[in-house]
Protein backbone atom coordinates (compact mmCIF):
# COMPACT_ATOMS: atom_id res chain seq x y z
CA UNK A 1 0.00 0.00 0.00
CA UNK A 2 1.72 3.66 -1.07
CA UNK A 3 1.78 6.14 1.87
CA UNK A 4 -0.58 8.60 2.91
CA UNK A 5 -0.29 11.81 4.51
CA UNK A 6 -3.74 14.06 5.26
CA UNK A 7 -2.89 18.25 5.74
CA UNK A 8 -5.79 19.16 7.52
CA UNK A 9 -6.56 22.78 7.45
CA UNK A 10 -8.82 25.75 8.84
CA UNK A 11 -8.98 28.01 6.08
CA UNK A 12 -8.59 31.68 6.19
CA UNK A 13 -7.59 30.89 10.29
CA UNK A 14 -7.77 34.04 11.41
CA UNK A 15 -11.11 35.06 10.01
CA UNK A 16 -12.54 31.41 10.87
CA UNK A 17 -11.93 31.68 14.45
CA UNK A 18 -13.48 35.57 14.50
CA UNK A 19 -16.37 33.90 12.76
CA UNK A 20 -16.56 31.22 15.42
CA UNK A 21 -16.86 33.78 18.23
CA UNK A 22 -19.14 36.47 16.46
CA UNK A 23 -22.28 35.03 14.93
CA UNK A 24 -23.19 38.13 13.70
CA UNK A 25 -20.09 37.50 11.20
CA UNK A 26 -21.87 34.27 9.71
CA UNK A 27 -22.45 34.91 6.13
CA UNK A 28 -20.76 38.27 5.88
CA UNK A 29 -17.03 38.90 4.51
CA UNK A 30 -14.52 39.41 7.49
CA UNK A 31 -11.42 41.43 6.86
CA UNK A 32 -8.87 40.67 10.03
CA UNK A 33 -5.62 43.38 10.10
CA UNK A 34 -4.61 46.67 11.39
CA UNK A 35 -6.71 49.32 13.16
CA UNK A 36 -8.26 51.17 9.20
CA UNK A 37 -8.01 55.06 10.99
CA UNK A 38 -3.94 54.14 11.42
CA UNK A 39 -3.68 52.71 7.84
CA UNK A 40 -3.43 49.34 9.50
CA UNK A 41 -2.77 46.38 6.82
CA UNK A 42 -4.92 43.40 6.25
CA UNK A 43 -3.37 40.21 7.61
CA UNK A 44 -6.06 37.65 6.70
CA UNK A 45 -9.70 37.55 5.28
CA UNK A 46 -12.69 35.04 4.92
CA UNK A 47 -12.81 33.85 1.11
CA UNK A 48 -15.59 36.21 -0.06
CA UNK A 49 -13.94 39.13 0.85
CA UNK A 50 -11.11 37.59 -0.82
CA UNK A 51 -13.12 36.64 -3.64
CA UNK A 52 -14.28 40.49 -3.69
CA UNK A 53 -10.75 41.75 -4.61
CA UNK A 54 -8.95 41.92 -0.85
CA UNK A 55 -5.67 41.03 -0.57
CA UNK A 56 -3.25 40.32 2.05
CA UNK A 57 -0.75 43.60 3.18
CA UNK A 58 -2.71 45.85 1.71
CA UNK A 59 -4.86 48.30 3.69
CA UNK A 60 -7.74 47.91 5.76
CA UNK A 61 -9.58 51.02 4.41
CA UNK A 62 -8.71 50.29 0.99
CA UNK A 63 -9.81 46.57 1.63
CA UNK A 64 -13.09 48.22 2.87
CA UNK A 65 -13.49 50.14 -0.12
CA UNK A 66 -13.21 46.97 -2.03
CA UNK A 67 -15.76 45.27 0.13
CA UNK A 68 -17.89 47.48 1.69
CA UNK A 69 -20.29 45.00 2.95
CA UNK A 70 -17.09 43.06 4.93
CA UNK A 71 -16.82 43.74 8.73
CA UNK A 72 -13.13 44.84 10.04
CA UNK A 73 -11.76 42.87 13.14
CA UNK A 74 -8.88 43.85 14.97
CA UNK A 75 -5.91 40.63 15.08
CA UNK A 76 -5.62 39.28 17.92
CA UNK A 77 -2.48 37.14 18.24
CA UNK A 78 -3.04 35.96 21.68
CA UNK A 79 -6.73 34.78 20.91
CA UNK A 80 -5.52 32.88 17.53
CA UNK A 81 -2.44 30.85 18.97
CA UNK A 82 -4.81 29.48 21.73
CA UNK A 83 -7.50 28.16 19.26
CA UNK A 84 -4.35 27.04 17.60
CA UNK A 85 -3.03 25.24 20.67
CA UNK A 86 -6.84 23.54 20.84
CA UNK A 87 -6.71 22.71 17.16
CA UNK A 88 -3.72 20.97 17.27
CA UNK A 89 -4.72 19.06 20.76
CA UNK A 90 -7.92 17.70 18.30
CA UNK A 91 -6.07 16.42 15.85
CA UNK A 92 -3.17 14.60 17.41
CA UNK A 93 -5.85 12.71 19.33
CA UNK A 94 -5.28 8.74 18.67
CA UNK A 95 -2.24 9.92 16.27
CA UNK A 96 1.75 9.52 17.08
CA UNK A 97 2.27 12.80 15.93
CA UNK A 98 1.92 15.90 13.49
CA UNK A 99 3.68 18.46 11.60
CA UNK A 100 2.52 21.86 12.29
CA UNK A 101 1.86 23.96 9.08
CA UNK A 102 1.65 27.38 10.80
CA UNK A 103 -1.16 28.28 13.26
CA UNK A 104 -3.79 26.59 11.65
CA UNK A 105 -2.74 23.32 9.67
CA UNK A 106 -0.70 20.18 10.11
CA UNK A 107 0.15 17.35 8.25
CA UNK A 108 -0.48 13.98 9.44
CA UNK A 109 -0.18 10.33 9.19
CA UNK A 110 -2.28 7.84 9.51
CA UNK A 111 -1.59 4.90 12.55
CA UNK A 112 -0.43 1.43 11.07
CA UNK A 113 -3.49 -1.09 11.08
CA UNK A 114 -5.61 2.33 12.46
CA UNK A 115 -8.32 3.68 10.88
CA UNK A 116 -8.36 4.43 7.32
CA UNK A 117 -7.18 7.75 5.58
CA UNK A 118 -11.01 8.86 5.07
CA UNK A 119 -12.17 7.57 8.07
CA UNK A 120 -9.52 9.72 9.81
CA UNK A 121 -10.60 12.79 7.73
CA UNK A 122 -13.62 12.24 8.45
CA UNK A 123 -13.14 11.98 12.19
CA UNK A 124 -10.86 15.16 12.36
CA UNK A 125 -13.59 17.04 10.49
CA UNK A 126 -16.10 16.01 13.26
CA UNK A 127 -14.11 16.58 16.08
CA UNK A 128 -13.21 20.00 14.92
CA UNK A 129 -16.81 21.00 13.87
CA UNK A 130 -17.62 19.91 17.72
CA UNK A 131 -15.08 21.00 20.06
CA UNK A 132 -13.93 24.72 18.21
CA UNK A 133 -16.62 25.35 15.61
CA UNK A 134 -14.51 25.35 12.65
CA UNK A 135 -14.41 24.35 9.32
CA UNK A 136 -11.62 21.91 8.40
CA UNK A 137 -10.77 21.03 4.53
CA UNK A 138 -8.60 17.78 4.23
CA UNK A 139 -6.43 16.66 1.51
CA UNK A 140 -5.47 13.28 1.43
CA UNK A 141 -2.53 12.22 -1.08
CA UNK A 142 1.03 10.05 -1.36
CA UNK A 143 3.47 13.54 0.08
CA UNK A 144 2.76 16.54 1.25
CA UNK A 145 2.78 18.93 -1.65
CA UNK A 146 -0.12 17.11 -2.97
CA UNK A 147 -1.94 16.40 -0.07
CA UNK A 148 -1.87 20.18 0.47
CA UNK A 149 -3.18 21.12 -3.11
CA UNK A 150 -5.81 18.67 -2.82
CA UNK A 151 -6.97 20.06 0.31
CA UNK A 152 -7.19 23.51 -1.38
CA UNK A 153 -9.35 22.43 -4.11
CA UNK A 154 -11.98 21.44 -1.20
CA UNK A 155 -12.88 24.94 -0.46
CA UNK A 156 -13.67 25.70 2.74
CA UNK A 157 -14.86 22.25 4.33
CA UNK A 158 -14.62 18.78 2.94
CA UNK A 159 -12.09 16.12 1.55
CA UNK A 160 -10.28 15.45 -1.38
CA UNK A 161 -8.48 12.00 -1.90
CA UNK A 162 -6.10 11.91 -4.52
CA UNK A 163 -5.23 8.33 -4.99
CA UNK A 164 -2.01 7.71 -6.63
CA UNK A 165 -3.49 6.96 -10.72
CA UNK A 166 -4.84 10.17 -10.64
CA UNK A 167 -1.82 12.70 -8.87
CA UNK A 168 -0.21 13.49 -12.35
CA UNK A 169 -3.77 14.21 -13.75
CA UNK A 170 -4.62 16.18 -10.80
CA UNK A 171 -0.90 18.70 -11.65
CA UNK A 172 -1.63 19.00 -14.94
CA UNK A 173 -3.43 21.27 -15.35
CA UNK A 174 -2.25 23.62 -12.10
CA UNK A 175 -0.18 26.67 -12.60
CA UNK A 176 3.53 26.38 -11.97
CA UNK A 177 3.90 28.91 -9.25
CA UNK A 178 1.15 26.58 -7.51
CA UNK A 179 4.14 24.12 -6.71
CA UNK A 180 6.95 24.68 -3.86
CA UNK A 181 9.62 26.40 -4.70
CA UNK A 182 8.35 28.22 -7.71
CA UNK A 183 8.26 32.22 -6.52
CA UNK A 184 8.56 34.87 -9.13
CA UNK A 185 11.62 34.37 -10.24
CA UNK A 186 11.39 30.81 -11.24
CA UNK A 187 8.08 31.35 -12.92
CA UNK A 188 9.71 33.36 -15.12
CA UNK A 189 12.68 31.53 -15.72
CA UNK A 190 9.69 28.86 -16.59
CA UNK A 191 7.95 30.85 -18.73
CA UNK A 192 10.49 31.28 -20.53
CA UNK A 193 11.30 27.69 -21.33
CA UNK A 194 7.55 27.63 -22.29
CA UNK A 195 6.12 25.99 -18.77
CA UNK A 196 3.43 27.97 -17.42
CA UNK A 197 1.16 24.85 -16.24
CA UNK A 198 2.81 21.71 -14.34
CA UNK A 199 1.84 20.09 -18.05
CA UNK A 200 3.88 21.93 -19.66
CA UNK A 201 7.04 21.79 -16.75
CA UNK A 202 7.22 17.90 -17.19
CA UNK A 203 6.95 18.28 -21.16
CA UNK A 204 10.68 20.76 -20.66
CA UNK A 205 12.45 17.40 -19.70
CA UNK A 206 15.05 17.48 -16.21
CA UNK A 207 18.22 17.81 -18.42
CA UNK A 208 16.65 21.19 -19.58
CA UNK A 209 15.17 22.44 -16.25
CA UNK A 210 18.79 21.35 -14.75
CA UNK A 211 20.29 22.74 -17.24
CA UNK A 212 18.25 26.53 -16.36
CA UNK A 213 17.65 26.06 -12.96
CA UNK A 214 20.26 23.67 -11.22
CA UNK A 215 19.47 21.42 -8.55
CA UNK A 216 16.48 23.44 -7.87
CA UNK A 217 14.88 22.30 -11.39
CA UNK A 218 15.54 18.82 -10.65
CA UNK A 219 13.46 19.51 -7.19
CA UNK A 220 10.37 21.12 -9.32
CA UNK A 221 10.91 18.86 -11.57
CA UNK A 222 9.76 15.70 -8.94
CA UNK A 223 7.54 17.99 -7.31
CA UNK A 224 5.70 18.52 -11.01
CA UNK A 225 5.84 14.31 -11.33
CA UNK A 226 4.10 13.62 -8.17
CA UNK A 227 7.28 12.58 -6.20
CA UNK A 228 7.69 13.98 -2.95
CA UNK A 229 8.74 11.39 -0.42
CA UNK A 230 9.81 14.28 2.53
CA UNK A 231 8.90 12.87 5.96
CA UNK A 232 7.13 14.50 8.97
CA UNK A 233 8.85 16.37 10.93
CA UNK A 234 6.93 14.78 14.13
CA UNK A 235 5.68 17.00 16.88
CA UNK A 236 4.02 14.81 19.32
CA UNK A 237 2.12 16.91 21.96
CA UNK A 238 2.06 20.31 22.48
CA UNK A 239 5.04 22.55 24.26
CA UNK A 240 2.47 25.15 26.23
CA UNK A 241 -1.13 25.50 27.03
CA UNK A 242 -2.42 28.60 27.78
CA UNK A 243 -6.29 29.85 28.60
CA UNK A 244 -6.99 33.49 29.20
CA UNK A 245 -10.29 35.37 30.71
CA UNK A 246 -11.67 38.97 30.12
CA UNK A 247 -13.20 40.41 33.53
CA UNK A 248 -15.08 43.45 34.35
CA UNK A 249 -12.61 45.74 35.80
CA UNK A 250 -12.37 44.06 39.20
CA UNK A 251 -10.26 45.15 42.28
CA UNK A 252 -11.65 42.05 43.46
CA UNK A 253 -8.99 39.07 44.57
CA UNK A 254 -11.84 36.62 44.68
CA UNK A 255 -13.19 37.27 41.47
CA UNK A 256 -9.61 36.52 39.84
CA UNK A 257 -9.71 33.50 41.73
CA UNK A 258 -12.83 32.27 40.43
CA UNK A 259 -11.17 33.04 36.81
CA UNK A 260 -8.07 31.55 37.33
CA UNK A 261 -10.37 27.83 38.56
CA UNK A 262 -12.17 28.00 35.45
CA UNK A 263 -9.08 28.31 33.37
CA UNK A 264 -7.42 25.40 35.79
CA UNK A 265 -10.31 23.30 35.00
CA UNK A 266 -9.92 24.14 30.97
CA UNK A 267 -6.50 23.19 31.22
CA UNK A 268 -6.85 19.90 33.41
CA UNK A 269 -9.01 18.61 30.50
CA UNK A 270 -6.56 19.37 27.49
CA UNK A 271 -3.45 18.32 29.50
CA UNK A 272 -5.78 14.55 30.13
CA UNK A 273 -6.92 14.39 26.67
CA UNK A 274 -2.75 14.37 25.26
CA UNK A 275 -1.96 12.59 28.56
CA UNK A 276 0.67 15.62 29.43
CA UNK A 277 1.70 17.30 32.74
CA UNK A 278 3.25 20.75 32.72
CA UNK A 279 6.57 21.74 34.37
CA UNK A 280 6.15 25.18 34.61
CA UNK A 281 3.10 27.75 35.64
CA UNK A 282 3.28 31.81 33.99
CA UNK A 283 0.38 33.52 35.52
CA UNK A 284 -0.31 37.25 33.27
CA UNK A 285 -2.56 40.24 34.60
CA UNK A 286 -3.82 42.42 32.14
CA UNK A 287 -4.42 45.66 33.98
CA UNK A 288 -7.72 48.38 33.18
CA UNK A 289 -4.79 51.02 31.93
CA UNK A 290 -3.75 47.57 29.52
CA UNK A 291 -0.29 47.35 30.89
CA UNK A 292 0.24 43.56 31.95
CA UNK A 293 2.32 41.46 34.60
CA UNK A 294 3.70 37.78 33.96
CA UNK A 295 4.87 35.60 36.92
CA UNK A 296 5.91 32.10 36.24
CA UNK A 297 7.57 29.35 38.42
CA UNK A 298 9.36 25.91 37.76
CA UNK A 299 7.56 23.27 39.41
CA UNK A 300 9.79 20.28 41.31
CA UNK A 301 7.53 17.86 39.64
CA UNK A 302 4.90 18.21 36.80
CA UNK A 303 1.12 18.88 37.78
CA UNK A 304 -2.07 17.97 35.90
CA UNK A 305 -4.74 18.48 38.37
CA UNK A 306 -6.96 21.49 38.22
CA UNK A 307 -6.60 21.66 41.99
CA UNK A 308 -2.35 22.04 41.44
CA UNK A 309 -2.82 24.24 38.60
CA UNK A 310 -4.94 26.51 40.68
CA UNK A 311 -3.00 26.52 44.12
CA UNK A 312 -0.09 27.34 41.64
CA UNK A 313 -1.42 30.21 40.10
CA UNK A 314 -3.04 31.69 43.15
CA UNK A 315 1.06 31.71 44.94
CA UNK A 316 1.63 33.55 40.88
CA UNK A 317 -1.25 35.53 41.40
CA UNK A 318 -0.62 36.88 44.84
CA UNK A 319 3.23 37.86 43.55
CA UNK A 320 1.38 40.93 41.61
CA UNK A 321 -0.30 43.97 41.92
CA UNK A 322 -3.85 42.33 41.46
CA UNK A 323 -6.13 43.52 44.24
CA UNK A 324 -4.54 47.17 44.53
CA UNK A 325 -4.65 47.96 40.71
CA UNK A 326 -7.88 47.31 38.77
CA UNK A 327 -7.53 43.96 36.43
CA UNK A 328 -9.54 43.46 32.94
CA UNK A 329 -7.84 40.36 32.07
CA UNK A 330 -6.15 37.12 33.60
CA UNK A 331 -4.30 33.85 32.12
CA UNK A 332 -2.44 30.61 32.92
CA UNK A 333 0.16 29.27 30.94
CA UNK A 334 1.66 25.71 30.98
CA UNK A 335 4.88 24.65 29.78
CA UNK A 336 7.53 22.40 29.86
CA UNK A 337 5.04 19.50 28.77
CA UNK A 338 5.74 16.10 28.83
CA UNK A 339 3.50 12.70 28.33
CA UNK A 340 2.96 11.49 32.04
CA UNK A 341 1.81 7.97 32.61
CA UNK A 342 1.24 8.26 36.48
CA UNK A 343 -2.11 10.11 35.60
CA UNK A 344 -3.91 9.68 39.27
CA UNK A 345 -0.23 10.17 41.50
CA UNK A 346 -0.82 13.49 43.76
CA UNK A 347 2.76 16.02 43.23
CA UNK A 348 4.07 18.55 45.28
CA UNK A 349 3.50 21.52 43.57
CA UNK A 350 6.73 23.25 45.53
CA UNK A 351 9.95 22.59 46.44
CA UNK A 352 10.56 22.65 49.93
């Protein structure tokens, strides 16, 4: 049986998770960047603003001029990597491991005698759909350049399997720049040999794209026939958690407390669902005049509990200025993660 690799991805990331928060946003174009008044660029956008002209880098108010019907959200980094963290947590489930493809795709492989490739796609899709309310396209191919492509002709949500009689049918008929490696440059180098499809590419021979292009041609070249037999570069759990809470501004210890138990309890279940402990607690403060506080610790031994998460972050907590300054914001972050088998043994949470 040839190999198969999946690249499961949420499209458009950015604007997918503001859509997942805002349900006003369903159905209308979402333009994610820099504050418009500030000439603030875009950084990403759902497809139909997309389709509507928008590009990435360029700016907001011109995007908004292109698509006046689209609603401008403000990026927010911190919200995006923890959806990302969650995303990633969902689709290593039952797998050995994953290759992160930015904030908001991996590539994976399928378990020996596991479920099938399609079954697995199928799975992830659900799982996704359940737990973050996302969209997830899958491609399913024999490498990764192809399993990506395919995964970008699903659109938005879906699966494409590309078994391996119908790859070379499937390049065709794609434009070169549409393969790795192929910028500007290259195109043009290939346009000039004649090759503006991946048709066209294989029809220029290797002696004559090594002859142009080097070893770089030869690398197009197998990328153009369908050969791309690059492993994984494996990832297998996660290397921080982190959960974060907007308050009311709050002078209010207790009420931070009662935050920072929720976000132990949050943070309990993704560490047990990858079978991880954490090493190391950051507690942040975000403050009502928006300047923020970090305290972190090394833990003796790794924690997992809610309970020790919480007792740790309320020592973090007390460390700042919470209570005397008002707070809008607080978060825990885990790191130094590592699979722990002893999932029921009770840790000190200090040194002594």
């Amino acid at each position: 049986m040839s190999r198969q690799v999946l690249f499961a991805e949420v499209a458009c990331f950015y604007a997918s998770v503001e859509r997942a928060d805002d349900a006003t946003l369903e159905g209308r174009p979402v333009i994610v960047g820099g504050d418009p008044r500030k000439r603030g660029l875009v950084a990403a956008a759902s497809p139909d603003a997309l389709a509507a002209g928008v590009e990435l880098e360029m700016p907001v108010v011109d995007a908004l001029k292109l698509c006046p019907d689209a609603r401008a959200t403000r990026t927010d980094m911190p919200r995006y990597r923890e959806v990302s963290r969650r995303l990633f947590s969902c689709l290593r489930r039952g797998l050995a491991g994953l290759e992160t493809f930015g904030l908001g795709a991996a590539f994976l492989e399928p378990v020996a005698g596991g479920a099938s490739a399609d079954a697995l796609a199928d799975r992830l899709r659900s799982t996704v759909a359940r737990e973050l309310g996302l969209p997830l396209r899958v491609g399913i191919a024999s490498g990764k350049l192809l399993a990506r492509l395919a995964a970008q002709e699903v659109g938005v949500d879906g699966v494409m399997h590309l078994h391996p009689e119908s790859e070379i049918e499937f390049l065709r008929a794609l434009p070169v720049t549409r393969l790795e490696g192929v910028g500007e440059k290259t195109a043009a180098t290939l346009a000039e040999l004649g090759a503006r499809r991946v048709g066209e590419l294989r029809a220029v021979g290797r002696e004559r794209l090594q002859q142009a292009l080097g070893p770089h041609g030869l690398r197009i070249f197998a990328f153009a026939s369908g050969i791309d037999d690059r492993p994984l570069r494996i990832v297998r759990h996660a290397q921080s958690l982190s959960r974060e809470a907007s308050v009311q501004e709050s002078l209010d210890l207790d009420v931070l407390t009662a935050h920072l138990l929720e976000l132990s309890v949050r943070l309990e279940e993704e560490l047990r669902s990858e079978d991880l402990a954490a090493g190391r607690v950051a507690v942040k403060v975000r403050f009502a005049d928006r300047a923020t506080t970090t305290r972190s610790q090394t833990l003796n031994q790794a924690i997992r509990s809610s309970a020790e998460i919480h007792a740790a972050a309320q020592r973090l907590l007390a460390r700042t200025q919470a209570g005397s300054r008002p707070a809008r914001g607080v978060g825990i972050t885990l790191g130094r993660l590592a699979h722990h088998p002893e999932s029921d043994r009770q840790l000190d949470l200090f040194p002594r």
